[in-house]
Structure formats: structure tokens, C-alpha cells
Protein backbone atom coordinates (compact mmCIF):
# COMPACT_ATOMS: atom_id res chain seq x y z
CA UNK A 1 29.99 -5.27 31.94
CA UNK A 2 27.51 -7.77 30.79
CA UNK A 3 25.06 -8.06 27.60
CA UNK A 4 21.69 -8.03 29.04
CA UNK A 5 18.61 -8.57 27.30
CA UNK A 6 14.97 -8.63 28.27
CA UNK A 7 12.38 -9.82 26.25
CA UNK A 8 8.75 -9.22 26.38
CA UNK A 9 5.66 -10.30 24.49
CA UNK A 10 2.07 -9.21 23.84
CA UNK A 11 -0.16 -11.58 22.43
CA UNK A 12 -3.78 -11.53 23.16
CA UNK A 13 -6.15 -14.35 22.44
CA UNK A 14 -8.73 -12.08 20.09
CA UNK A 15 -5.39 -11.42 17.83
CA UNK A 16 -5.50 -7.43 18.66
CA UNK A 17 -1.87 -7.43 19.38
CA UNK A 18 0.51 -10.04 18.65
CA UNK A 19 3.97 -8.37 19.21
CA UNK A 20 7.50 -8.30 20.72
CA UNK A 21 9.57 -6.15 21.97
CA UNK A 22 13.47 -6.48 23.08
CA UNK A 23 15.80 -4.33 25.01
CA UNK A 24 19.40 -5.25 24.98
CA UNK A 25 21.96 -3.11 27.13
CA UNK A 26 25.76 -4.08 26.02
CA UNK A 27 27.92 -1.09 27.53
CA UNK A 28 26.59 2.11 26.90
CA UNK A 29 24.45 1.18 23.96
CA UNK A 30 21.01 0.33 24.17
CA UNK A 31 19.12 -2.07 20.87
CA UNK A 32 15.15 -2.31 21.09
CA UNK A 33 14.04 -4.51 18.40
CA UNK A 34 10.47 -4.68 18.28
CA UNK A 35 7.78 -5.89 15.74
CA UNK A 36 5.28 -9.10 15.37
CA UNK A 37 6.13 -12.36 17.16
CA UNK A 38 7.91 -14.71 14.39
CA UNK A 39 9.32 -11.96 12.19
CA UNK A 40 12.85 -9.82 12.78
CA UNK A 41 11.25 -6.83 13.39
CA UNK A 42 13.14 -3.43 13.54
CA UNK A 43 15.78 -2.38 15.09
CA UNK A 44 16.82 0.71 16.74
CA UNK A 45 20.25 1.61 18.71
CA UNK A 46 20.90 4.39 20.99
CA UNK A 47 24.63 5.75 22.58
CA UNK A 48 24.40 7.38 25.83
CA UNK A 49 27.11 8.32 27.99
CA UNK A 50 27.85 6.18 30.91
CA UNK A 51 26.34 2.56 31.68
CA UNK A 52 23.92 3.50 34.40
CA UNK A 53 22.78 6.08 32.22
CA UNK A 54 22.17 3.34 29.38
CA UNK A 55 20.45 0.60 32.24
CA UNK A 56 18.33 3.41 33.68
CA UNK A 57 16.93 3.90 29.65
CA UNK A 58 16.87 0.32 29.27
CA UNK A 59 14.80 0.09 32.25
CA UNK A 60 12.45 2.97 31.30
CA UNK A 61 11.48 1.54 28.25
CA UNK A 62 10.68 -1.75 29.71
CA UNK A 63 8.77 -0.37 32.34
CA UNK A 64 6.56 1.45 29.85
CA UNK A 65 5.91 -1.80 28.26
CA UNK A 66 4.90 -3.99 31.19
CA UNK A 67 2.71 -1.22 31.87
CA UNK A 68 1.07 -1.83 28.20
CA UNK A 69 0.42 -5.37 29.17
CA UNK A 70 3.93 -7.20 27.99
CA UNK A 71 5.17 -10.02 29.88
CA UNK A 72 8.35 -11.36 30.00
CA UNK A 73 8.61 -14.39 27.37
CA UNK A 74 10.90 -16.80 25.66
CA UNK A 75 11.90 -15.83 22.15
CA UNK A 76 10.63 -18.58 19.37
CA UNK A 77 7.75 -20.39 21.68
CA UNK A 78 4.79 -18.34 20.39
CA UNK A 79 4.47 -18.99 16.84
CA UNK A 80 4.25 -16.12 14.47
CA UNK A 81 0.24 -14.71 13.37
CA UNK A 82 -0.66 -16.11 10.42
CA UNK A 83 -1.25 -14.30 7.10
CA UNK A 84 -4.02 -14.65 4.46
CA UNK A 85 -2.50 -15.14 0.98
CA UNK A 86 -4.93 -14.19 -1.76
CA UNK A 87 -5.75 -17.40 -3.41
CA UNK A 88 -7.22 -16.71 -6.78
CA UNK A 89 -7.42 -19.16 -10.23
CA UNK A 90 -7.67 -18.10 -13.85
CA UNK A 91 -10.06 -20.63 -16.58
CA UNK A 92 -9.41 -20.30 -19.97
CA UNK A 93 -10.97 -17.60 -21.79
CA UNK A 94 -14.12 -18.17 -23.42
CA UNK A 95 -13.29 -14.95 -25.85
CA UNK A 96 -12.87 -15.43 -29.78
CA UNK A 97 -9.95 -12.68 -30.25
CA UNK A 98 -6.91 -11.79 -28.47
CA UNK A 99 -6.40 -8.05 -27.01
CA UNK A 100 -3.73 -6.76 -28.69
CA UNK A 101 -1.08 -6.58 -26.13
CA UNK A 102 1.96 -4.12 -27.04
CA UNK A 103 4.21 -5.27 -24.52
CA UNK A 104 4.57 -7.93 -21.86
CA UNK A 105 6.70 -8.06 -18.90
CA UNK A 106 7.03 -11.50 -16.75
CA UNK A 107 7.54 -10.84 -13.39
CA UNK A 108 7.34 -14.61 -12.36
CA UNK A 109 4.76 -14.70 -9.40
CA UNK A 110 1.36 -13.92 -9.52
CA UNK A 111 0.63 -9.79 -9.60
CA UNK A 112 -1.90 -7.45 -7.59
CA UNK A 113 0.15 -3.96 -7.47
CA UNK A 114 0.08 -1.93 -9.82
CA UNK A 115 -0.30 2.02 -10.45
CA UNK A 116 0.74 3.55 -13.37
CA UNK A 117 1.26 7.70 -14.16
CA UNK A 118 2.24 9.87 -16.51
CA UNK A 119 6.32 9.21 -15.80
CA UNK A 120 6.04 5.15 -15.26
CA UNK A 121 3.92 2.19 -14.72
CA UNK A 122 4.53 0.14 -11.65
CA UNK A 123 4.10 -3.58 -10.74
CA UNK A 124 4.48 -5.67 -7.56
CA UNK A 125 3.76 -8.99 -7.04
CA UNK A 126 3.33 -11.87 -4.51
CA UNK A 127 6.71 -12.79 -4.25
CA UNK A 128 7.28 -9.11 -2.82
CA UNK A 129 9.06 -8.10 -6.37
CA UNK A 130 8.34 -4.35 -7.41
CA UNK A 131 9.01 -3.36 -10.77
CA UNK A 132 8.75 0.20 -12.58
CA UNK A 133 8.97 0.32 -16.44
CA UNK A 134 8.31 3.29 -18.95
CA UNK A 135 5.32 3.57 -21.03
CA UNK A 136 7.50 1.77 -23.68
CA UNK A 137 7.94 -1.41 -21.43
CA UNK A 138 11.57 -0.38 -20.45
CA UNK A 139 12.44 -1.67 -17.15
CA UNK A 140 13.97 0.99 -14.84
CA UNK A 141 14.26 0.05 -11.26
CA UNK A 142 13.81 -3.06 -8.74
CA UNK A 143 12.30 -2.83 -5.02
CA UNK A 144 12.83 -6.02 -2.97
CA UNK A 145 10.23 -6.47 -0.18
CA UNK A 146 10.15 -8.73 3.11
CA UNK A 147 7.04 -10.25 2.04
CA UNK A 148 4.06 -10.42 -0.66
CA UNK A 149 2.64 -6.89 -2.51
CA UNK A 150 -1.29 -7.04 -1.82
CA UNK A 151 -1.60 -3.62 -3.39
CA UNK A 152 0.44 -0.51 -4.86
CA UNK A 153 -1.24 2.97 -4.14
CA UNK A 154 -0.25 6.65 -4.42
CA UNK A 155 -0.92 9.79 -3.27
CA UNK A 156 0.31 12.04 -5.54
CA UNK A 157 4.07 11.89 -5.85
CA UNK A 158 4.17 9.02 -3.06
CA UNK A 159 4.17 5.35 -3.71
CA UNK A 160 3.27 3.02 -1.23
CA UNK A 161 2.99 -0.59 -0.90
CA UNK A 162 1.06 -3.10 0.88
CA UNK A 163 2.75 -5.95 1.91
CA UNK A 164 1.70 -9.13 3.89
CA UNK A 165 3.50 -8.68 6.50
CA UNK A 166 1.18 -6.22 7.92
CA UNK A 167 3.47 -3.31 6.81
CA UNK A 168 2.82 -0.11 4.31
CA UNK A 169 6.23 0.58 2.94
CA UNK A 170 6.78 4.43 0.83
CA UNK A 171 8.82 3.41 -2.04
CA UNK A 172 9.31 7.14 -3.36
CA UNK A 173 13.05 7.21 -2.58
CA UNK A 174 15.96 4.40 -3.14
CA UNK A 175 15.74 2.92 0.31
CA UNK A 176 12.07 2.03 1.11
CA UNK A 177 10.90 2.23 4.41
CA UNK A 178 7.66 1.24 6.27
CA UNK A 179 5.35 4.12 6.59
CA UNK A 180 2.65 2.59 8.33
CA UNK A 181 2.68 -0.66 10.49
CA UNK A 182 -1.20 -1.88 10.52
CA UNK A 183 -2.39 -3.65 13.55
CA UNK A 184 -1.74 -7.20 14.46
CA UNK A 185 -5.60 -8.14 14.39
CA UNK A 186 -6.14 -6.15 10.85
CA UNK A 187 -4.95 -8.97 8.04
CA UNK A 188 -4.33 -6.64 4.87
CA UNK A 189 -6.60 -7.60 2.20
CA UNK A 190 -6.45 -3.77 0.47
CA UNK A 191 -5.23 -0.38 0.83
CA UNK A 192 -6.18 3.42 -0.22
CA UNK A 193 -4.25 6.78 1.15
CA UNK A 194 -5.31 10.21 0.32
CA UNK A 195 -3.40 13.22 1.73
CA UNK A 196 -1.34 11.05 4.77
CA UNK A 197 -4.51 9.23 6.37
CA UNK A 198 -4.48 5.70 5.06
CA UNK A 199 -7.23 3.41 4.82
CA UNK A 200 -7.10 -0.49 5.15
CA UNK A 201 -9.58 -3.09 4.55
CA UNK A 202 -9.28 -6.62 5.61
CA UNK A 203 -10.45 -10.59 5.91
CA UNK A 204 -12.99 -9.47 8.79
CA UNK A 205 -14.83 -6.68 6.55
CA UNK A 206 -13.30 -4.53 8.68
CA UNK A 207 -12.00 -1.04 7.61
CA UNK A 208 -9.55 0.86 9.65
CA UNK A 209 -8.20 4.53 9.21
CA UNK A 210 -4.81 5.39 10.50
CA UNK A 211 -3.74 8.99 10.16
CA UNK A 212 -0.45 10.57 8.94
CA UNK A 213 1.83 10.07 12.55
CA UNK A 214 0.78 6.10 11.77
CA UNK A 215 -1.61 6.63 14.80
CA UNK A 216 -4.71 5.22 15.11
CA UNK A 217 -7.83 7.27 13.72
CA UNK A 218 -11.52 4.96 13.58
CA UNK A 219 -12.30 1.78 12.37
CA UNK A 220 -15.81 0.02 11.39
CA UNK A 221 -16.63 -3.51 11.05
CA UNK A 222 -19.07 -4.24 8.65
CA UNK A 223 -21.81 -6.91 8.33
CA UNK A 224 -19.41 -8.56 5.71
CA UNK A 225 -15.90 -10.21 5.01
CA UNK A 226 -13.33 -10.54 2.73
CA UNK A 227 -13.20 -6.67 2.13
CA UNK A 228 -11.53 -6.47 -1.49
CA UNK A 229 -12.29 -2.85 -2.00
CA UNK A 230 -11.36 0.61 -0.24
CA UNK A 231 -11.35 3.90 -2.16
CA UNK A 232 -11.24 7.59 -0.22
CA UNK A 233 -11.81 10.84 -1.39
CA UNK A 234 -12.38 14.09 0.79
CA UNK A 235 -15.97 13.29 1.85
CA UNK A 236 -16.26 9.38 2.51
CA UNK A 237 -14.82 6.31 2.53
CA UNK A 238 -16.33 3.44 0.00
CA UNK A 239 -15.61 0.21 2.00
CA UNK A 240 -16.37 -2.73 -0.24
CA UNK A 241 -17.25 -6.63 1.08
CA UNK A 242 -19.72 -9.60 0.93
CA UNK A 243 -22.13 -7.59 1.59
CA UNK A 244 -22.05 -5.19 -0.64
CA UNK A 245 -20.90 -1.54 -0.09
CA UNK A 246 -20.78 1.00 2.81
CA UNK A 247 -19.96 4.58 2.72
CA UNK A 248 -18.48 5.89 6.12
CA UNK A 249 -18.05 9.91 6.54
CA UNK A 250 -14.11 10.37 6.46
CA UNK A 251 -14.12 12.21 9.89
CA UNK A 252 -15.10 9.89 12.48
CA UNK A 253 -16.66 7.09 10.32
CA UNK A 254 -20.34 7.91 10.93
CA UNK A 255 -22.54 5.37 7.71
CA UNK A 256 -23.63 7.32 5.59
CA UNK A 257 -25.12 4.55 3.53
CA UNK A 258 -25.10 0.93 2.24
CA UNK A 259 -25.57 -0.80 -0.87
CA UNK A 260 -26.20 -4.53 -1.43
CA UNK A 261 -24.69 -5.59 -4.23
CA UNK A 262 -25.34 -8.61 -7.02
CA UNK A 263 -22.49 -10.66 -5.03
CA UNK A 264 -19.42 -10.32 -2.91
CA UNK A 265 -17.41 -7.23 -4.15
CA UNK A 266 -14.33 -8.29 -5.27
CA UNK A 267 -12.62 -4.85 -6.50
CA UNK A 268 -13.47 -1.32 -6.49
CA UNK A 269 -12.39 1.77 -8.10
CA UNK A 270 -13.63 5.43 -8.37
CA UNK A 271 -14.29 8.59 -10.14
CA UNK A 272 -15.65 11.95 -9.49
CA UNK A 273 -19.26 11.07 -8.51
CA UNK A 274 -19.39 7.48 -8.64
CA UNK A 275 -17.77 4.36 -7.60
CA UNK A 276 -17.42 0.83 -9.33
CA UNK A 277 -17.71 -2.43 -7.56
CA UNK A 278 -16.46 -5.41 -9.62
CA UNK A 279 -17.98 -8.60 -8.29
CA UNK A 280 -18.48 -12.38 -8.11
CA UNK A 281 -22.28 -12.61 -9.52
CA UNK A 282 -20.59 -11.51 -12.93
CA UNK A 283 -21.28 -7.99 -12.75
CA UNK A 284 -19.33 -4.19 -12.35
CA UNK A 285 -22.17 -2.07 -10.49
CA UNK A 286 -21.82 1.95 -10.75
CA UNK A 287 -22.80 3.71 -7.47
CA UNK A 288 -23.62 6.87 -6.90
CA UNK A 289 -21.22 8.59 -4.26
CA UNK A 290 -23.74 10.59 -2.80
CA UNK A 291 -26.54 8.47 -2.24
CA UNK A 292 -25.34 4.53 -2.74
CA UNK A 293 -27.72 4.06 -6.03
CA UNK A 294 -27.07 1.58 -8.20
CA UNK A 295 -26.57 3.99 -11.78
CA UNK A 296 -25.78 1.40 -13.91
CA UNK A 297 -24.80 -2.47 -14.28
CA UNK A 298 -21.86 -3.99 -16.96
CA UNK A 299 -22.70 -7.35 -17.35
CA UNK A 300 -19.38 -10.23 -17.45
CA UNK A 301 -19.64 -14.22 -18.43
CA UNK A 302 -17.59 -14.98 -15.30
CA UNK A 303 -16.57 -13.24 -11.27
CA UNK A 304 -15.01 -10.08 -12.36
CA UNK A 305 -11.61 -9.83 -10.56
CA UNK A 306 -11.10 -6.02 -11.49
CA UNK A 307 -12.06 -3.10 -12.61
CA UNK A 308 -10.91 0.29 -13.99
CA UNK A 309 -12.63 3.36 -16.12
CA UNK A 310 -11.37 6.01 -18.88
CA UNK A 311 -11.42 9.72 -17.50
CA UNK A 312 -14.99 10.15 -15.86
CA UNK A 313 -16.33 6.88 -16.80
CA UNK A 314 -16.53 7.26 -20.62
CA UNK A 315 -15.75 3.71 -21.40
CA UNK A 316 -15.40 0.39 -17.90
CA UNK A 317 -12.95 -1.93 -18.31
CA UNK A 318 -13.40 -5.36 -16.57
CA UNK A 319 -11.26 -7.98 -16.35
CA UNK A 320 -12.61 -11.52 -15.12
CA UNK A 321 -11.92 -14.92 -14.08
CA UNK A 322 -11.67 -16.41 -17.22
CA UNK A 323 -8.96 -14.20 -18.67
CA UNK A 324 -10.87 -11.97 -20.68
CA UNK A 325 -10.99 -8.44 -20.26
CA UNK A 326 -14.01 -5.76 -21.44
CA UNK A 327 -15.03 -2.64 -22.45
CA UNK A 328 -18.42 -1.17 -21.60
CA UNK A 329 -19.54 2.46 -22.30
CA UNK A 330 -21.11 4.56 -19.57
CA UNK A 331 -24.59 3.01 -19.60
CA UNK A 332 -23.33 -0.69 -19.66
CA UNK A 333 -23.77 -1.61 -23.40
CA UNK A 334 -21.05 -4.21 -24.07
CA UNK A 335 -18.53 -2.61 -26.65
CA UNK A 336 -16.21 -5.95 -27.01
CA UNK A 337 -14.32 -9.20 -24.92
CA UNK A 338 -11.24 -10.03 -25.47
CA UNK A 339 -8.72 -12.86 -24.38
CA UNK A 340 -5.68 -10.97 -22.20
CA UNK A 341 -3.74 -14.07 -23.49
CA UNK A 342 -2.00 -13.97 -20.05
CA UNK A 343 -4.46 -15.21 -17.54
CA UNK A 344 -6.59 -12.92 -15.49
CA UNK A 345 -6.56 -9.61 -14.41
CA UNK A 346 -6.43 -9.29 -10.80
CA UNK A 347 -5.84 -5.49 -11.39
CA UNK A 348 -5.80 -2.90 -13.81
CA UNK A 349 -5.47 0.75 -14.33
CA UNK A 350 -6.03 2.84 -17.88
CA UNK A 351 -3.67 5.71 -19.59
CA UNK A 352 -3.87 7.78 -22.31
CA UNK A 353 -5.40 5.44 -24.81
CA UNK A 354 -3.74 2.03 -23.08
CA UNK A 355 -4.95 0.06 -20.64
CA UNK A 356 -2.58 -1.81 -18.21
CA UNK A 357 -3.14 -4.98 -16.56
CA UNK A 358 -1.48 -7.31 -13.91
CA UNK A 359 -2.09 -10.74 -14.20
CA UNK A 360 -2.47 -14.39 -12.15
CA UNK A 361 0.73 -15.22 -14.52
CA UNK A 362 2.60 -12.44 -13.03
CA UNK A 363 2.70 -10.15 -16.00
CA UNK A 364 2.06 -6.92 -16.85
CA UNK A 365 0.82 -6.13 -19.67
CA UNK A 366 0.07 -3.00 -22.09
CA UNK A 367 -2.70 -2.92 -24.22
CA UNK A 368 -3.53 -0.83 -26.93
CA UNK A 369 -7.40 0.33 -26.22
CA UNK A 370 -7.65 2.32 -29.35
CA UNK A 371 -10.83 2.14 -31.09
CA UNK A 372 -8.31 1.08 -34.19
CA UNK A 373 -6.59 -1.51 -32.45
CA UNK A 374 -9.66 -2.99 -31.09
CA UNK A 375 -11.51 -3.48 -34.50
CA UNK A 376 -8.57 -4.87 -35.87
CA UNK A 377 -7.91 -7.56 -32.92
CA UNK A 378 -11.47 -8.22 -33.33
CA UNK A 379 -10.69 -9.35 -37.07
CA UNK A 380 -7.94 -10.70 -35.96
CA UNK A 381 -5.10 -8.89 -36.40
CA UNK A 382 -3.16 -7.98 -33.29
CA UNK A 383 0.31 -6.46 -33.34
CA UNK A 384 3.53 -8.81 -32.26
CA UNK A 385 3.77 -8.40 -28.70
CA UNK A 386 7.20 -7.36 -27.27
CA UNK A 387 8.44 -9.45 -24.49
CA UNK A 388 10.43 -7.21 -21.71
CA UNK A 389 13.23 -8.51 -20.43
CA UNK A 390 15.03 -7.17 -17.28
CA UNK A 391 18.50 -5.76 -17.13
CA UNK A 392 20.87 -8.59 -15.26
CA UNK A 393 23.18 -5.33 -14.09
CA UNK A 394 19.26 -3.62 -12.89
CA UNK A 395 20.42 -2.44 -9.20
CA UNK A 396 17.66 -3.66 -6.42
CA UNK A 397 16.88 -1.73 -3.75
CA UNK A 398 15.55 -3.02 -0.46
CA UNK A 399 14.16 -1.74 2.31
CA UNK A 400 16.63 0.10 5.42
CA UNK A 401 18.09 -2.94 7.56
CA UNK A 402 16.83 -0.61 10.64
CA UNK A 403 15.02 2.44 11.04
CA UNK A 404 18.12 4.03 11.10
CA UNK A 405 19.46 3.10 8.23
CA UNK A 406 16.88 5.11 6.75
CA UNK A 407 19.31 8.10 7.00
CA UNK A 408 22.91 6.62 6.72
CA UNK A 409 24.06 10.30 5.01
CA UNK A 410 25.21 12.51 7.52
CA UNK A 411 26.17 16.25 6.56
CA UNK A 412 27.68 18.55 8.64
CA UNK A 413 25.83 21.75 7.37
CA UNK A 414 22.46 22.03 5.56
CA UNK A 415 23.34 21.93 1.60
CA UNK A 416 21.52 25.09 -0.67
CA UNK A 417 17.95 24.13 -0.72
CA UNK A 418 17.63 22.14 1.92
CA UNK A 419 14.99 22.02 4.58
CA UNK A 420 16.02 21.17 8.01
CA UNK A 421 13.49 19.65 10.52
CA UNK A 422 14.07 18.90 14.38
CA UNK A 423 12.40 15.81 16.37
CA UNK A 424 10.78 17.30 19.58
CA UNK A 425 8.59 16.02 22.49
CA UNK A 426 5.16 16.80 22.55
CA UNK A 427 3.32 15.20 25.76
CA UNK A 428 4.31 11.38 25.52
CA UNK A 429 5.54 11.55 21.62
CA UNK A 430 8.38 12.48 19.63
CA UNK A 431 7.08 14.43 16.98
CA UNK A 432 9.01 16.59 14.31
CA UNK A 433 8.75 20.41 13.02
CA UNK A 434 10.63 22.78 10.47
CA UNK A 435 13.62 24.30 11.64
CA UNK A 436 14.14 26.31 8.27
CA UNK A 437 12.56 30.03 7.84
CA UNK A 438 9.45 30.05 5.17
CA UNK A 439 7.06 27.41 6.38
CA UNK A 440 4.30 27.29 9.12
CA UNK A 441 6.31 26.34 12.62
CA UNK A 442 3.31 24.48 14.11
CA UNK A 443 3.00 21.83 11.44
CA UNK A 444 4.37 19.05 12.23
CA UNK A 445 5.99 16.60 9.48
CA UNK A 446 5.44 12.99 8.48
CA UNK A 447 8.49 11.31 9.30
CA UNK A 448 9.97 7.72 9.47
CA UNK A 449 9.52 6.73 13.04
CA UNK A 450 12.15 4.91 13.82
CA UNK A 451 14.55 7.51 13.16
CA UNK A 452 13.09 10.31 15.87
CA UNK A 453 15.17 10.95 18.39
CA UNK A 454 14.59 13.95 20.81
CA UNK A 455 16.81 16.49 19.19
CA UNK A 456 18.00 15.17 16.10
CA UNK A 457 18.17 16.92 13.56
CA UNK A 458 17.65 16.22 9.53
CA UNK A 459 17.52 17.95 6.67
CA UNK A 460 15.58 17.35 3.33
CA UNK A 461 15.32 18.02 -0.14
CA UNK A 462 12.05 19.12 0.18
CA UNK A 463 8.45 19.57 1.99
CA UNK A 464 4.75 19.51 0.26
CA UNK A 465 2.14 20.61 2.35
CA UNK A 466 -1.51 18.68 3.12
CA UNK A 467 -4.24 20.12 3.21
CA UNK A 468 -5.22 18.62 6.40
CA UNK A 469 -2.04 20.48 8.01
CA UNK A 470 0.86 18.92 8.17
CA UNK A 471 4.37 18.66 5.90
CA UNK A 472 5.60 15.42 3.78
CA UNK A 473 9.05 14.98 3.38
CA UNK A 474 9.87 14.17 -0.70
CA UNK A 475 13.42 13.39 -1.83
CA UNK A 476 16.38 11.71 0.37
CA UNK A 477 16.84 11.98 4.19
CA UNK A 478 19.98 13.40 5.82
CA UNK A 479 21.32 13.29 9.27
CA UNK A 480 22.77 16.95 10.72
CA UNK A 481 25.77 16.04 12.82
């Protein structure tokens, strides 16, 4: 019989959808690839048992689409949405001394992601490159992504990344997969996740919350744009702009208050009982989570590009646009300035005496922030900084060619240990549960979507509970056949 294919679109003129979606029937086997107009998108293939069977699927699924608002369309005549790449630039720095870097790893493309923990420190970068090294600067593994790394966040053992491409991939097992797929009008420009829900900010000054299941939760505009900044906890989210800073309530977005700041906000980051907005009028502002008060100011010589604090805001770090980097204590006295000797820091996160940057020259870099080391770069005497080189034989791991792929191990019996959950329908979605004794049955688990088929079943290494209810799956994904 025949290959037949059907192609739809949805594009809407306000760019809140801009998507395909393809059904091909070839036999008994139907493909749907789906995703944003002028990309590959995903793919996902289903057996059934006779042709008719496989047309009348085919049919279904197309049916529910035209119902959605697709239309039929011609592949490659509507061009694909286009994508805001962070432009930044990097002056000279205007410091007298020279931070003194341990170690220095070139990633060769300017750098926004980074995260670093008590096992390894993590880098990605705008040519979609993720990196993780050890504290020492040892390189140990190599993600390749579809498209540039805005941002690299985690929630607690999982890694996720933020790509321009519009999708949220989990890098916390060899094959990373995309978690979350953010709306078509919703151009990334930052990302936070706490327990599942994750929280974007974008060009608009618009913040959106999408839960767990990737399903849509709230979303706020705000009177600003170019949202830079987007930190959660269990009370609010702290949605920074150019207008300064709003604080929605975390279950159903209500304002609970905003903050003008001195300038756009151009990075944020947060403790306990206070957030920090880094900004383009030369300033880090401290505000107070509860009420939006401004606590305290650090003062820069240029825009500061990021931001990041010692445990519970003992010492602010700043990095700005002319590649020098600070340290404040809590009530904003300057403590020193120092050239990064890299370019700027577009982000930056501090460790156990070190503080780590990523840089408009694509490095990252480890510098000692000892009170030691600082007084002795400030007389100039820095240590010899090591340059990291990458292992030619370093394996690179890139994302599943499908959804599918996701979980190309099949077993035949659950190994000692493992967890085994089941995909079930629940109304109009697929959702999936424990099978295995020991764990609350009416949880449901955070799962890959494009590997849910009504009863499949998988097993896992593992499942962590959230407290908001629901299971996430840690370790690698197996198929039961």
C-alpha cells in the first residue's frame, strides 16, 4: 500500500503557536513528527496490527489537530520563528590587578550556563556545547545540544538546560532529552525550576510557569522587557525586567509586590530572605523577599552583567561589563575589583572559598576568593593559571534522535532494585504511575513524553518524591518487553 503523509501547520499571527505536525502511514506503522515550523522536530513511531487499523490512528490524530486549529500546509513555505540571541560586549577592564584565576577552561563560544556543586562544575555555552569538569579543572563529560545554552539550572540532583530553540533539555543521564518544550510565543531569555514546576522569563517581560507534566500553569506579563532574571522558592516568584522587579505568589501568580530598580535588571540571584538584582545603572540592589525593600546597594564602575553571594550573603560578587569582577560585604562596602583577565562575566556562581565564572570569551574560570589570595593579587602576585585542555578521546553525548530513543534498553524482567512504572489514560492524557509495591499508587511520575504509550511499561533505577506530589525518575530508562 502507499506512503501517505499529511501535513498540518499552526501559525498564528500574534506568534502564540508557530508549529507543525506530520502524520505519515507506510503499512502498518504510523510516524508523527511534530515540533516548530523550520526545525526537525521529534519523532515518534507506532506498530499496530493491520493497515486500517494504522489509517484509522492516522486519521484520529489528524482529526484532533484540525480540531486545534491546524490546517493543511506545504512543508518549507512558512519560515521558521525567529530566536533572540543574547548580544552582549565586554570593554577592557579598568581594574589595576588581575584575580587570581586557578584554572581556565576555553570552551570557544561565548558562555551563560553554568551551575556548579559539590561533585562538579558545569558550563554551556552559545554554540550549544556543555561541559562538566571537577573542582580541579578536569574535564569529564561532553553534552552536544541542537542549539545555543541560555542558562544551566538544577533542582537538586537534576540538571537542566535552556536552549534557544525553545526547549528545556534534563541532562542528568547520558542521553539528554527535552523536559519541557516552552511555548512558541515565549522567546527564552532565562530559566529557574524548583521541585518539577519550571519558570521562564522572556524578551516580552513576560514570565510563564509550566508545571511538572510540561503543562501549562499561569503566566504574567509585566510592565517591562527583556526579563534577565527569574528565581523561585516555595512562596514567590522574583521576576526581574526593565522595570525593575515583581514578586508573583507561586500558586496562581497573584503580585505580591514591585520594586523599581536603579536600571534594567540584568541578572538575579537569591538567598534565604533576600534577592539580588544586578543591573545596567551600575549597581547590585538587595531586596527584601517579603516586602520588595531595597536593603542595601553595591555600587560597580560599569552595567553589572552578574551576580552571585557567599552562603547567606556574607560577601556579593559582581561581575560587570568591563571585565572586572567584585567583592562587597553584606552592607555594600567595596572590599576589592579585580580584572577576570578573560572578558566579562555573564554568569557566576561561588563554592567553598572559589568563585566560578563564565565568560563573553567562552571560558570558565576558577578563582581563588580567599582572603589570602586576594591580598596577594592585589600586590600583585597571582598564581600561574592552568589552562584545561579537553580529552580528544572525551565521548559526547547528544540528545535521543526521537523520543523513543530515549529508552533504546529493553529488558525482559525488572532487574533487583528496579522500579517499574506503567503509562495509563487519565481523561484525554497519557499519564504514568508506579507499578512496584512501596510507593504511593496515586502519584503520578514525571516522565519523557514522547515515550508514553498506553500500556507500556518501564522500569527505573530509581524514584525521589516532590513535595508537591508527584515521583521523578533519576538514573537510566528501560523498556519492559
Amino acid at each position: 500500500m502507499a506512503r501517505e503523509t499529511t501535513y498540518l501547520e499552526l501559525s498564528q499571527e500574534d506568534g502564540a503557536a508557530h508549529k507543525f505536525y506530520e502524520v505519515t502511514v507506510d503499512g502498518t506503522s504510523v510516524s508523527v513528527r511534530y515540533g516548530r515550523i523550520g526545525a526537525d522536530g521529534q519523532l515518534q513511531t507506532s506498530s499496530f496490527p493491520t493497515s486500517e487499523k494504522a489509517r484509522a490512528a492516522a486519521a484520529k490524530k489528524v482529526g484532533e489537530k484540525v480540531r486545534k486549529g491546524y490546517a493543511p500546509a506545504v512543508r518549507g513555505q512558512r519560515a521558521a520563528r525567529s530566536v533572540t540571541r543574547r548580544q552582549v560586549t565586554s570593554a577592557p577592564s579598568t581594574a589595576r590587578s588581575v584575580a587570581p584565576v586557578l584554572w581556565r577552561f576555553r570552551t570557544g563560544s561565548s558562555a551563560f550556563g553554568i551551575h556548579v556543586d559539590e561533585d562538579r562544575c558545569w558550563v554551556g555555552n552559545q554554540a550549544g556545547d556543555v561541559y562538566t569538569l571537577s573542582h580541579g579543572g578536569e574535564v569529564l563529560g561532553r553534552y552536544s545540544l541542537p542549539d545555543g545554552v541560555k542558562c544551566l539550572v538544577a533542582d537538586e540532583f537534576w540538571i537542566y538546560a535552556g536552549c534557544d530553540d525553545g526547549t528545556v533539555y534534563d541532562l542528568s543521564s547520558k542521553v539528554p532529552f527535552g523536559a519541557y518544550d516552552i511555548a512558541e510565543d515565549v522567546d527564552i531569555f532565562w530559566l529557574d525550576i524548583r521541585e518539577g514546576v519550571l519558570n521562564v522569563a522572556d524578551r516580552n517581560g513576560g514570565l510563564t510557569v509550566i508545571d511538572h507534566e510540561d503543562e501549562f500553569q499561569w503566566s504574567r506579563r509585566s510592565a517591562g522587557s527583556n526579563a534577565w532574571m527569574v528565581r523561585a522558592d516555595d512562596r514567590a516568584v522574583y521576576h526581574g525586567h526593565s522595570k525593575g522587579v515583581t514578586a508573583y505568589a507561586t500558586d496562581g501568580g497573584r503580585e505580591l509586590w514591585h520594586t523599581k530598580t536603579n536600571g534594567s535588571v540584568l541578572f538575579g540571584w537569591q538567598e534565604e530572605h533576600a534577592v539580588y538584582a544586578g543591573t545596567g545603572h551600575h549597581t547590585v540592589q538587595r531586596l527584601a523577599k517579603a516586602t520588595g525593600a531595597v536593603e542595601a546597594t553595591y555600587r560597580c564602575d560599569a552595567a553589572v552583567y552578574s551576580c552571585a553571594t557567599s552562603p547567606d550573603g556574607r560577601h556579593v560578587f559582581a561581575g560587570d561589563y568591563s571585565s572586572s569582577v567584585y567583592c562587597f560585604d553584606a552592607d555594600g562596602a567595596r572590599l576589592w575589583k579585580l580584572s577576570t583577565g578573560c572578558g566579562s562575566a555573564l554568569s557566576m556562581q561561588y563554592l567553598d572559598g572559589r568563585l566560578y565564572l563564565v565568560t563573553t570569551d567562552g571560558s570558565l574560570v576558577c578563582v581563588d576568593a580567599s582572603e589570602a589570595a586576594i591580598a596577594d593579587a592585589q600586590q600583585g602576585s597571582v598564581p600561574t593559571a592552568m589552562d584545561v585542555k579537553s580529552a580528544a578521546a572525551l565521548p559526547v553525548y547528544t540528545p535521543a534522535a526521537s523520543p523513543a530513543a530515549v529508552a533504546t534498553v529493553t529488558v525482559a524482567a525488572a532487574p533487583a532494585g528496579g522500579v517499574v512504572v506503567e503509562c495509563v489514560q487519565q481523561g484525554g492524557r497519557v499519564r504514568v504511575q508506579v507499578v512496584s509495591g512501596g510507593f504511593e499508587p496515586s502519584w503520578n511520575v514525571q516522565f519523557p513524553r514522547g515515550i508514553r504509550e498506553v500500556g507500556a511499561r518501564y522500569v527505573v533505577e530509581g524514584l525521589h518524591p516532590a513535595a508537591s506530589g508527584f515521583y521523578r525518575v533519576r538514573g537510566e530508562i528501560r523498556r519492559l518487553v
